[in-house]
Structure formats: C-alpha cells, structure tokens
C-alpha atoms as a PDB file:
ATOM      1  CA  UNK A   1     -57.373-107.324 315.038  1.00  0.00           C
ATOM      2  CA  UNK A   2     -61.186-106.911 314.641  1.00  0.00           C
ATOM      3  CA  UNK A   3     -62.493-105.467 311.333  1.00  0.00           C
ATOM      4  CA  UNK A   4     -65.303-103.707 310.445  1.00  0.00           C
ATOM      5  CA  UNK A   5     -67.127-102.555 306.973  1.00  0.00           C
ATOM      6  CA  UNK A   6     -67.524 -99.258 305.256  1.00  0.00           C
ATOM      7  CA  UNK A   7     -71.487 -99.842 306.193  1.00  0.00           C
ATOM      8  CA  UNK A   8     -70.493-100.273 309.861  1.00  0.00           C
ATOM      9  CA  UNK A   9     -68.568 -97.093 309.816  1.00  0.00           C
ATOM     10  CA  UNK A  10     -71.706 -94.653 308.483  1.00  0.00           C
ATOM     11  CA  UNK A  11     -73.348 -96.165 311.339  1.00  0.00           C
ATOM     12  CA  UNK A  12     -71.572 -95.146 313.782  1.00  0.00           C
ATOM     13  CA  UNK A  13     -70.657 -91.451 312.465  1.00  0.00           C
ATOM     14  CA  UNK A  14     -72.724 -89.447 314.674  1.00  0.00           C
ATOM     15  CA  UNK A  15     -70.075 -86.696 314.942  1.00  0.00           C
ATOM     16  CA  UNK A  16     -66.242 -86.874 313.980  1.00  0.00           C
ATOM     17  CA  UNK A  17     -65.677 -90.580 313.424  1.00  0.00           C
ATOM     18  CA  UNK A  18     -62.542 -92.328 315.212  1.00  0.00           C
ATOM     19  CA  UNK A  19     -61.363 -95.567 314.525  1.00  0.00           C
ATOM     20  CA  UNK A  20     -59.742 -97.618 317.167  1.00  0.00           C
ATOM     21  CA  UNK A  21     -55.883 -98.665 316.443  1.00  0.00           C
ATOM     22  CA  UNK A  22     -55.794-101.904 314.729  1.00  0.00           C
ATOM     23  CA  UNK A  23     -58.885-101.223 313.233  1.00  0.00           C
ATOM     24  CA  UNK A  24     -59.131-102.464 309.665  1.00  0.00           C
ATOM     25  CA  UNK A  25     -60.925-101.876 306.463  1.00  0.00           C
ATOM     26  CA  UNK A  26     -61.856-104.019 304.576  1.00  0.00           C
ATOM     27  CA  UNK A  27     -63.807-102.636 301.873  1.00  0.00           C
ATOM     28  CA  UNK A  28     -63.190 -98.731 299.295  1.00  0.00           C
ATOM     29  CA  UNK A  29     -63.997 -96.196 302.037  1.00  0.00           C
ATOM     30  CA  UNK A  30     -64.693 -92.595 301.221  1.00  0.00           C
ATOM     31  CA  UNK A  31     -64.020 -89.762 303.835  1.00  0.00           C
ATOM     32  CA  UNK A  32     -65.225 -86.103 302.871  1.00  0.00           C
ATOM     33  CA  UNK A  33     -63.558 -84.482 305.283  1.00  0.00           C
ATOM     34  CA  UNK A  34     -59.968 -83.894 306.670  1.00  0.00           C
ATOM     35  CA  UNK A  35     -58.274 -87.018 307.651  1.00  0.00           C
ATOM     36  CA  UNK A  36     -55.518 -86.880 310.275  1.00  0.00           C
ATOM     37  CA  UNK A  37     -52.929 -89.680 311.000  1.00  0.00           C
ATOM     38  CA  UNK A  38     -50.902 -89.848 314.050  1.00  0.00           C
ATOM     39  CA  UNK A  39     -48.809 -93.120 313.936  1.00  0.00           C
ATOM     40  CA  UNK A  40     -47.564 -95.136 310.683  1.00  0.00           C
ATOM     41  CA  UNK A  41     -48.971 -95.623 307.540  1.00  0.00           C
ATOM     42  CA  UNK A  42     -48.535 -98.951 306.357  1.00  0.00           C
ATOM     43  CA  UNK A  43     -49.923-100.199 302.694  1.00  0.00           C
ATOM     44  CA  UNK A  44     -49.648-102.929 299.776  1.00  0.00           C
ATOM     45  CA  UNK A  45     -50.050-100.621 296.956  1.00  0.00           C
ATOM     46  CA  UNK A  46     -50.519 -96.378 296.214  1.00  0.00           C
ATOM     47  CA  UNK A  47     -51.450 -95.454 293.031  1.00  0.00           C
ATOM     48  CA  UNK A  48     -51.895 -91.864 293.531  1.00  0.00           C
ATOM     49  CA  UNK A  49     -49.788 -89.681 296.368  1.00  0.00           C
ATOM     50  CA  UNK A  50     -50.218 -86.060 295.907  1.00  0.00           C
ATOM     51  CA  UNK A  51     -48.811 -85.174 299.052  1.00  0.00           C
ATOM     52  CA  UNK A  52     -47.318 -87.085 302.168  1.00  0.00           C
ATOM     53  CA  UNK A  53     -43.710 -86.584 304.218  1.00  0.00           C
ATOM     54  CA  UNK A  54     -41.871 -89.721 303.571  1.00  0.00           C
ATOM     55  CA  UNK A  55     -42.637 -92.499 301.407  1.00  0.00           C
ATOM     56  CA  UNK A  56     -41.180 -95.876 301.886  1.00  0.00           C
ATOM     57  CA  UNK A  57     -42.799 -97.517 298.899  1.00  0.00           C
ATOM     58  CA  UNK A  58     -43.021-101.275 298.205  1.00  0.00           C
ATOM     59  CA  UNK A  59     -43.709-100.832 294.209  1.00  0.00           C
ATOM     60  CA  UNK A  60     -42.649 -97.733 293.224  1.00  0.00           C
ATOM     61  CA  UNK A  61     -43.789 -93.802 293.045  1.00  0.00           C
ATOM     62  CA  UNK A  62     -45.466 -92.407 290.318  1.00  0.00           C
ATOM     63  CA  UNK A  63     -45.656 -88.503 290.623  1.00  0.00           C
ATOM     64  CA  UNK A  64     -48.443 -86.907 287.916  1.00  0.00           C
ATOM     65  CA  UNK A  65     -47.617 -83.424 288.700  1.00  0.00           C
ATOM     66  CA  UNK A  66     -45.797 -81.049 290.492  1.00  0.00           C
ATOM     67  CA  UNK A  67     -42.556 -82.825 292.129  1.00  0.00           C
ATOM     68  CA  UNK A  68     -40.202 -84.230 294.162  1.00  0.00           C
ATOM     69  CA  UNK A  69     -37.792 -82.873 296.174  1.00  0.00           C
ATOM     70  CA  UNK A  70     -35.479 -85.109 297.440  1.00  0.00           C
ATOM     71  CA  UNK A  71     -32.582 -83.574 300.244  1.00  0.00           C
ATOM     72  CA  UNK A  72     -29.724 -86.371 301.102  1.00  0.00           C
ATOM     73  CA  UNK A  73     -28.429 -89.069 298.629  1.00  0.00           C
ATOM     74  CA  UNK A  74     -30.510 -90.329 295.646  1.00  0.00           C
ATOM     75  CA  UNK A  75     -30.231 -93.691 294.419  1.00  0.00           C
ATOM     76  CA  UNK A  76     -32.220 -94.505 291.090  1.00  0.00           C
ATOM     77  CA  UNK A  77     -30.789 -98.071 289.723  1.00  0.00           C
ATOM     78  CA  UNK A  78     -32.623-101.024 287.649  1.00  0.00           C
ATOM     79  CA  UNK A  79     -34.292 -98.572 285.105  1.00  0.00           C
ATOM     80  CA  UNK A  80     -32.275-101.102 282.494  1.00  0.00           C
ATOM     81  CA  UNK A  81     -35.333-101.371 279.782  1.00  0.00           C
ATOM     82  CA  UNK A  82     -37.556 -98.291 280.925  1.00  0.00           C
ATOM     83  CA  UNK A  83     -37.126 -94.740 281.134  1.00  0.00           C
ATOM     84  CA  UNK A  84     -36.433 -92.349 283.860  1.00  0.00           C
ATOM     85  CA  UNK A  85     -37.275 -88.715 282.494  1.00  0.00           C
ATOM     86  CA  UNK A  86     -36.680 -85.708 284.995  1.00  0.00           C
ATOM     87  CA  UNK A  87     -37.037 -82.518 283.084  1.00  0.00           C
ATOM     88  CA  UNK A  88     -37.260 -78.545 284.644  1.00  0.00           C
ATOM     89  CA  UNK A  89     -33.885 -78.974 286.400  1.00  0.00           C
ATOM     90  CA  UNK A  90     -32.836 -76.283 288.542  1.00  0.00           C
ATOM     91  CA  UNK A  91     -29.615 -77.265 289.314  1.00  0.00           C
ATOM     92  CA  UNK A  92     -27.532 -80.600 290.042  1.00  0.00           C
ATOM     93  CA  UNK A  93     -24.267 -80.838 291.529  1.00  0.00           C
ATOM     94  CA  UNK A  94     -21.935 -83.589 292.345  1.00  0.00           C
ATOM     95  CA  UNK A  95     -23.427 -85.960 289.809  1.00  0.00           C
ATOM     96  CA  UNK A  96     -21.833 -89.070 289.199  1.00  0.00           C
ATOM     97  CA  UNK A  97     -24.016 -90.647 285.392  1.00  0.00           C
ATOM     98  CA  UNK A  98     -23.121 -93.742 283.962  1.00  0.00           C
ATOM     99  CA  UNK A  99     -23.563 -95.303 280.546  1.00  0.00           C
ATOM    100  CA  UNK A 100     -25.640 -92.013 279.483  1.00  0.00           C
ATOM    101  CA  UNK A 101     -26.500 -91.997 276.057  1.00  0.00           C
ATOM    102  CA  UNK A 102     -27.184 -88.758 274.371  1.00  0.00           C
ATOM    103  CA  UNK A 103     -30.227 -88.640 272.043  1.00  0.00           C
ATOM    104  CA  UNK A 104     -29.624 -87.995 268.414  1.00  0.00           C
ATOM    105  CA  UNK A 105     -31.788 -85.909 266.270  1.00  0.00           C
ATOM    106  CA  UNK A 106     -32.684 -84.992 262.804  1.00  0.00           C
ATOM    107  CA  UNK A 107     -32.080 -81.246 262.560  1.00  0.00           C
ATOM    108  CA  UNK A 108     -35.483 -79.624 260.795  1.00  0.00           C
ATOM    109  CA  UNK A 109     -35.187 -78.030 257.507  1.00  0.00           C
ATOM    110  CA  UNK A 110     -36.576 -75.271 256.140  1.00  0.00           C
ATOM    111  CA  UNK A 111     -36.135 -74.278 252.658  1.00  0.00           C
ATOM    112  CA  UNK A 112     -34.326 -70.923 251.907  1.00  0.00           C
ATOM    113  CA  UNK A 113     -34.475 -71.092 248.335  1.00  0.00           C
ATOM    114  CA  UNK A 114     -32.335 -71.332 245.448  1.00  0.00           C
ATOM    115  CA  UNK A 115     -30.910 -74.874 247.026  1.00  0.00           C
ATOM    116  CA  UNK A 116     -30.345 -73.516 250.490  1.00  0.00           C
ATOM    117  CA  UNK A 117     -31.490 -74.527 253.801  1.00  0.00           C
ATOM    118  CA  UNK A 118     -32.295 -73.346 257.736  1.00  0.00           C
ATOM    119  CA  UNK A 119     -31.389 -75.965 259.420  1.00  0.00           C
ATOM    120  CA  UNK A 120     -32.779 -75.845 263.173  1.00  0.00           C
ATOM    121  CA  UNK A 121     -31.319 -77.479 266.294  1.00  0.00           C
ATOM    122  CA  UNK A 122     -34.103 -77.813 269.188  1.00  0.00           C
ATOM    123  CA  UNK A 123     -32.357 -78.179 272.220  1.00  0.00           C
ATOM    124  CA  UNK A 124     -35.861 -79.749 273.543  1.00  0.00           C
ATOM    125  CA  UNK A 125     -35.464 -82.847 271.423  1.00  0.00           C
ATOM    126  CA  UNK A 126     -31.350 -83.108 272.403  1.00  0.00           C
ATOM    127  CA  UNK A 127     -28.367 -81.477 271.202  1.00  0.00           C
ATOM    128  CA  UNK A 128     -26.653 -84.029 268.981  1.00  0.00           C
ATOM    129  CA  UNK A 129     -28.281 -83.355 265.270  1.00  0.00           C
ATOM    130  CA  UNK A 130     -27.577 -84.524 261.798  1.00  0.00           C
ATOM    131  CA  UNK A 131     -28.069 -83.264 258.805  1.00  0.00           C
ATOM    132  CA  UNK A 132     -27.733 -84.920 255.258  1.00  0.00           C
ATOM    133  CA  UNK A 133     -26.833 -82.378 253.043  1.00  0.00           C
ATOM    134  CA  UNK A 134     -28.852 -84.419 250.322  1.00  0.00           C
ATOM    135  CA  UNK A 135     -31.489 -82.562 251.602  1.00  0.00           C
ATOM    136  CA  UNK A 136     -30.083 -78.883 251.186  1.00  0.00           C
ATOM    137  CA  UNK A 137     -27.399 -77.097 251.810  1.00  0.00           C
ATOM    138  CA  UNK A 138     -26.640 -74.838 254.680  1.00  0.00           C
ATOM    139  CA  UNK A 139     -27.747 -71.343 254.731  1.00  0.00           C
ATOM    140  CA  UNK A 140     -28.586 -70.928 258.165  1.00  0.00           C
ATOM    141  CA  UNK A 141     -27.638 -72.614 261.135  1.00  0.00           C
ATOM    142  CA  UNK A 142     -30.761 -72.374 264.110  1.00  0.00           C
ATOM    143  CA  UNK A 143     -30.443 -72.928 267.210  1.00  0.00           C
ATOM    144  CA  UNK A 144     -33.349 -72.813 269.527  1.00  0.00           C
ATOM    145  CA  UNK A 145     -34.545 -73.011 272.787  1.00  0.00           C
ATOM    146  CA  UNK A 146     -31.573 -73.649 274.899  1.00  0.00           C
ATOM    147  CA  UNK A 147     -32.016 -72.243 278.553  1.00  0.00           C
ATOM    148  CA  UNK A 148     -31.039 -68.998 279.454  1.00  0.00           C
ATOM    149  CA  UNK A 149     -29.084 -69.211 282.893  1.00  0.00           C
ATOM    150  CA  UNK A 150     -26.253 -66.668 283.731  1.00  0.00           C
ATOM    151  CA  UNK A 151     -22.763 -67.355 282.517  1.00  0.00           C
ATOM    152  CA  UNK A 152     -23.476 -70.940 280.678  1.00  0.00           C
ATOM    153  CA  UNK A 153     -22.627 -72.658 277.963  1.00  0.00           C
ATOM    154  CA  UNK A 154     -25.180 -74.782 276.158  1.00  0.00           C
ATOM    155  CA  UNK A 155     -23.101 -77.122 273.396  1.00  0.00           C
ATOM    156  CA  UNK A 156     -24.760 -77.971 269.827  1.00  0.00           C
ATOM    157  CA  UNK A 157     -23.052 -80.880 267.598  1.00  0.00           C
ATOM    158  CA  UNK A 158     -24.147 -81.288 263.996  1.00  0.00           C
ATOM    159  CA  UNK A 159     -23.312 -84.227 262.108  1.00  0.00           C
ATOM    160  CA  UNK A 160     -23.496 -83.229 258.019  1.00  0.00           C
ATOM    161  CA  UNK A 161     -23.475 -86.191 255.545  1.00  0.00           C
ATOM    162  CA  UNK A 162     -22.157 -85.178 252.763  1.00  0.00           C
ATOM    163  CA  UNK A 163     -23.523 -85.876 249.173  1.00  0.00           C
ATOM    164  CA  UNK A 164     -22.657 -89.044 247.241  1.00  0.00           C
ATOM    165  CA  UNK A 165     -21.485 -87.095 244.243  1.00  0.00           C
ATOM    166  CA  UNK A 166     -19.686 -83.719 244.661  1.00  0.00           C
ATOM    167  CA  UNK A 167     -18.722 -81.121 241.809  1.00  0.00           C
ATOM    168  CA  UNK A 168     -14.750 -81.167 241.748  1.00  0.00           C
ATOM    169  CA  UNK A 169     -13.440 -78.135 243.698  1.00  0.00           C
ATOM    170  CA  UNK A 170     -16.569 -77.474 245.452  1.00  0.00           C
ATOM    171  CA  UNK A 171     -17.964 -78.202 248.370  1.00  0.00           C
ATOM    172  CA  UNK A 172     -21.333 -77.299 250.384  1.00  0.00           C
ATOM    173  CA  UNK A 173     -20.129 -74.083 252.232  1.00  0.00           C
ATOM    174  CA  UNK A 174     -17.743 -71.618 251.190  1.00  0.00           C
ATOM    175  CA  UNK A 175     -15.727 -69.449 253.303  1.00  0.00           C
ATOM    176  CA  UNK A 176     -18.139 -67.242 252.416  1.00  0.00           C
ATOM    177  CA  UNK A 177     -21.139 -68.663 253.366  1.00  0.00           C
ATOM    178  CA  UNK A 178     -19.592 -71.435 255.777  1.00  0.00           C
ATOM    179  CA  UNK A 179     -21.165 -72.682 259.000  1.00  0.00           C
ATOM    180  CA  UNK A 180     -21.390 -70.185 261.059  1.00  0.00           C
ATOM    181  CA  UNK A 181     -21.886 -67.014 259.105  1.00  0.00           C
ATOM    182  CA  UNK A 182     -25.421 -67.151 259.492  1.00  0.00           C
ATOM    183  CA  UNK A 183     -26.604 -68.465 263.408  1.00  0.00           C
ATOM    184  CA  UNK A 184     -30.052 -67.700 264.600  1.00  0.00           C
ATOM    185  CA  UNK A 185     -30.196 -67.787 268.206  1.00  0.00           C
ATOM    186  CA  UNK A 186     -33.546 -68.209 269.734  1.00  0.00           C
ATOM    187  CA  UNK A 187     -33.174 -68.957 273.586  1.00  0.00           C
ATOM    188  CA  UNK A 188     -36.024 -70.657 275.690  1.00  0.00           C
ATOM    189  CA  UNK A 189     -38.433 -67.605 275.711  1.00  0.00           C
ATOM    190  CA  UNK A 190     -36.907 -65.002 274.597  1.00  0.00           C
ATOM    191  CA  UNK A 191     -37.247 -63.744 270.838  1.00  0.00           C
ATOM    192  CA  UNK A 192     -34.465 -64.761 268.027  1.00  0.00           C
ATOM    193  CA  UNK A 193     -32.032 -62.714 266.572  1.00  0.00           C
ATOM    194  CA  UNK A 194     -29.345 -63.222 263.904  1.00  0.00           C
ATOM    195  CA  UNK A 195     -25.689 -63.183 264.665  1.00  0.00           C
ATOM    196  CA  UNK A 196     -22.184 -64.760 263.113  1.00  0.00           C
ATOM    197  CA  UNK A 197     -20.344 -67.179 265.046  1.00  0.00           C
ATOM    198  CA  UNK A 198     -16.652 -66.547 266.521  1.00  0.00           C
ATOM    199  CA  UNK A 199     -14.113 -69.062 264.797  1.00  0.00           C
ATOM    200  CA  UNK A 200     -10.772 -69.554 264.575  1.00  0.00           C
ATOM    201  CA  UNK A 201      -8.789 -67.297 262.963  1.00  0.00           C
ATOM    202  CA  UNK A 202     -11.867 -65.225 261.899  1.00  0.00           C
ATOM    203  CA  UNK A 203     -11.968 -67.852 259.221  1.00  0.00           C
ATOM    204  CA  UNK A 204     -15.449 -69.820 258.730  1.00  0.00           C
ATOM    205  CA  UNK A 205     -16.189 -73.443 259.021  1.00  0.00           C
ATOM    206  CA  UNK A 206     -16.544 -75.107 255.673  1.00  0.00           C
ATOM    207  CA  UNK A 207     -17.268 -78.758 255.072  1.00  0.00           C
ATOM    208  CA  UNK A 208     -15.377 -81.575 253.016  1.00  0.00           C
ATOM    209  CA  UNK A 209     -14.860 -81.464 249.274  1.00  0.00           C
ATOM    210  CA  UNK A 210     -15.633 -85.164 249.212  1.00  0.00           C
ATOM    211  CA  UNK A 211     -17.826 -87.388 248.392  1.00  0.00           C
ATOM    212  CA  UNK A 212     -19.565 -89.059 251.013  1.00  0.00           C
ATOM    213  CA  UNK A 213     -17.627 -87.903 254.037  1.00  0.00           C
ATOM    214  CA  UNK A 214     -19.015 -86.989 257.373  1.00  0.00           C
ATOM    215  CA  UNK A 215     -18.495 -83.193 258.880  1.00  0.00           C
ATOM    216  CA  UNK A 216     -18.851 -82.572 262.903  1.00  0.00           C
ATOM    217  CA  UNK A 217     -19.615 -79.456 263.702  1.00  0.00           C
ATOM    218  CA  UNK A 218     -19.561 -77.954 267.282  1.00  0.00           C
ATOM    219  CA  UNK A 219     -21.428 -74.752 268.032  1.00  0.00           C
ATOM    220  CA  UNK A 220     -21.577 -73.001 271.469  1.00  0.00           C
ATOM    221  CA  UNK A 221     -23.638 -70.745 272.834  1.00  0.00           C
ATOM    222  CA  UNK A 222     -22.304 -68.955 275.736  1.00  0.00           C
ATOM    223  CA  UNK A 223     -25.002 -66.692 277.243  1.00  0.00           C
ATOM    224  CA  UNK A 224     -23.020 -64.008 280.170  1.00  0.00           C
ATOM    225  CA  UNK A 225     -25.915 -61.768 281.521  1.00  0.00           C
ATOM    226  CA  UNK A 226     -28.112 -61.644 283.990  1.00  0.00           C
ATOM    227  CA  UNK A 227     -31.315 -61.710 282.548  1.00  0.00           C
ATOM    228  CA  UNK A 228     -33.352 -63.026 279.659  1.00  0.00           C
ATOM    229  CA  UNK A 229     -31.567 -61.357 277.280  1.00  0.00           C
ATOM    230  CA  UNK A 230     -29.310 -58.213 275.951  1.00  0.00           C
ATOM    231  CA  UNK A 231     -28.086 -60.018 272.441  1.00  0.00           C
ATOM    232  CA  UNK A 232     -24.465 -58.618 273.238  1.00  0.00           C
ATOM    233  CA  UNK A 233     -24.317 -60.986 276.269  1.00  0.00           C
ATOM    234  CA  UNK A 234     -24.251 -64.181 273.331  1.00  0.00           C
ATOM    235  CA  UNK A 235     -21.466 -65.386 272.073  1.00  0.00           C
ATOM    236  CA  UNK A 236     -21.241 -68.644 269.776  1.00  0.00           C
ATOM    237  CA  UNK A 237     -18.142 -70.748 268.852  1.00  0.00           C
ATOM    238  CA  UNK A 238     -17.951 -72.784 266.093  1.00  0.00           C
ATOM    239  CA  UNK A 239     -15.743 -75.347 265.372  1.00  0.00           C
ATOM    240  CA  UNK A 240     -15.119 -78.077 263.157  1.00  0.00           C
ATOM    241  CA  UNK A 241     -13.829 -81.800 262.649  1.00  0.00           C
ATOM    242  CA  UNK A 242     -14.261 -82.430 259.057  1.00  0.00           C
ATOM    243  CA  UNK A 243     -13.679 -85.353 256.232  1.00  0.00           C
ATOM    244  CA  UNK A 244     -14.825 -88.462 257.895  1.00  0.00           C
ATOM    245  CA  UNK A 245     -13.804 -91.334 255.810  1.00  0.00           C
ATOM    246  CA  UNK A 246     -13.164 -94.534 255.994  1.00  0.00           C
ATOM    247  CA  UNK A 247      -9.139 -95.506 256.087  1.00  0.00           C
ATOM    248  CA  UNK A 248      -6.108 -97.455 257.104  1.00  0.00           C
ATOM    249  CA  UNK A 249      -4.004 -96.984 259.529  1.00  0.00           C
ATOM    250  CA  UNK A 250      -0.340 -98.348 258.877  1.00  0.00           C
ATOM    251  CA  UNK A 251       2.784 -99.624 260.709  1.00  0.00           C
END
C-alpha cells in the first residue's frame, strides 16, 4: 500500500478530499468537516468513541458519557481486580450474577438530643448499613433515596452493635420507641415524610438486652403507585433477627 503525509493531503485538497483505498496515514490528521466511511474500520487503539455502530475493540471501550445500549447477549468477564460500575438502570431481566458482593455502609448519624439519634440509610452508597449504638441510640430510622418505580420493593438491612456494657433490664429501644416507630422516607426526588413501620403483630422491633450482641434489622419499602409519590402508596416492613452472640452448638 502507498502512504502519504498529512502535508501531502492539504496539498491536494482543492475541493472535497478523497483518499484512495489502501491509502494510509501515517502521521495525526485533522479533518474539519464531515467524514464518511463506506467499508471497514480497522484500528490498534481508540481512546475516545462518542458514536459509531459496532465496535469490535482490541483493548477495551471506555464510554465518558451518555451510554451503551447493548441488544443480544452481554458477556463482561475478567474484571477480577477492577471495577465494572453501571449505574441509571432502567431495567434488567434474566440476569444470571455471580460472586456479587454487596457494599456495606456506615449509616450517618445525626444527633436528636437527649442521647438519641437519626440514623440515615442512603440507598446511593448501598443498602447494607451498620450502626454501633456506641454512637447513639435510635430515634429515627432514615431512609433515603431509594428509586421510585411502580409496585417495588427496595430492601434496607441495618446491622446495630450493641454497647459493651448494658444497664440490666434495659436495652436501646423500647417497645415504645423500637425500630420502626419513627421511619423517614425520603425517595429519590421526591420530598420526605414521616411514617411508622408495619411489624408483626403490631408489636415494634426492639434490640438485645445484651452486652455486645449484634441486631439485624430488615426494613422494606414497598412503593404501589404510579407516580412520584401519594405517601399512602408506602408501606415499610420491619423485621428483626436479634442477639448475635457467640455460642456452642451441642450433640
């Protein structure tokens, strides 16, 4: 194939420019105009594709905005030791994840006065939280920006460490001020509001009476409307797997 330099190619642009096929260059060429390709592109590296058809790509596509669509079956495998983050999911169906791991976050506190606590559950930094109740006890569970989609569930887990020295017959909730008396629901754009969680046998969800155990609590938030938001269209369960301790099992 004969080549020929950027310099070459001004030189010969006396109207639209047309390179013959096999025609390569071999030095950073700059076209102002619209550039229209008929046959097969065929390149070492892209760093930037903003738009093109289909990609077969020898190192890999990095997309800086907007997105990819992808119609057929998606492969992504060898991310072992990087990250692969997709975020502003429509929906997926049919997928088959393995060895996920589900982040785990530090709830955020915010003091309520006389020893109590918000704590908040960000559904943009996961939905596995914990809690150490070293830090406050509950007033107010918050949960916040979950997505708003017609009749779905989004599920909250809070792990509470307890303290490492509790007041005999006490604990940190009450069943009248248990988890779940107090939620503050404030869904992905839409403005919070205060409601009390449905539990089992209208009871609440209090934590352990002892001393460094670990509480699990489950909260969901099942949103049945249509739109962004009449509050009667939330409901939240709470449930809860409490006294975590170490043990022995016998035979």
């Amino acid at each position: 194939m004969s080549q020929i330099n950027v310099d070459t190619i001004k030189s010969r642009v006396g109207g639209a420019p047309s390179l013959a096929q096999g025609v390569i260059v071999g030095a950073a060429a700059t076209f102002s105009g619209n550039v229209s390709i008929a046959g097969t592109i065929t390149y070492d590296d892209v760093t930037n594709i903003d738009s093109v058809g289909v990609i077969t790509a020898r190192s890999g596509i990095d997309v800086t905005a907007g997105g990819i669509n992808a119609v057929g079956v998606v492969t992504a495998t060898n991310f072992v030791g990087t990250a692969l983050s997709i975020s502003g999911i429509g929906t997926i169906s049919d997928l088959n994840v393995k060895a996920a791991v589900e982040t785990v976050s530090v709830g955020s506190t915010y003091d309520l006065g006389g020893g109590k606590v918000i704590v908040e559950c960000d559904a943009t930094n996961g939905t596995v939280f914990t809690h150490d109740l070293a830090n406050g006890i509950v007033g107010i569970v918050s949960l916040r920006n979950f997505p708003v989609r017609g009749n779905s569930v989004t599920t909250y887990s809070i792990i509470f460490n307890q303290l490492s020295s509790i007041p005999v017959g006490s604990g940190n909730t009450t069943p009248a001020t248990g988890i779940g008396t107090n939620i503050t629901l404030t869904p992905s754009g839409v403005a919070g509001f205060t409601t009390s969680a449905r539990v089992a046998t209208a009871s609440t969800v209090t934590l352990s009476t002892t001393a460094s155990d670990d509480d699990i609590v489950t909260l969901a938030v099942h949103y049945n409307g249509s739109g962004t938001g009449d509050v009667g269209n939330y409901k939240v369960y709470a449930t809860g797997n409490t006294g975590y301790r170490f043990g022995t099992i016998g035979f």
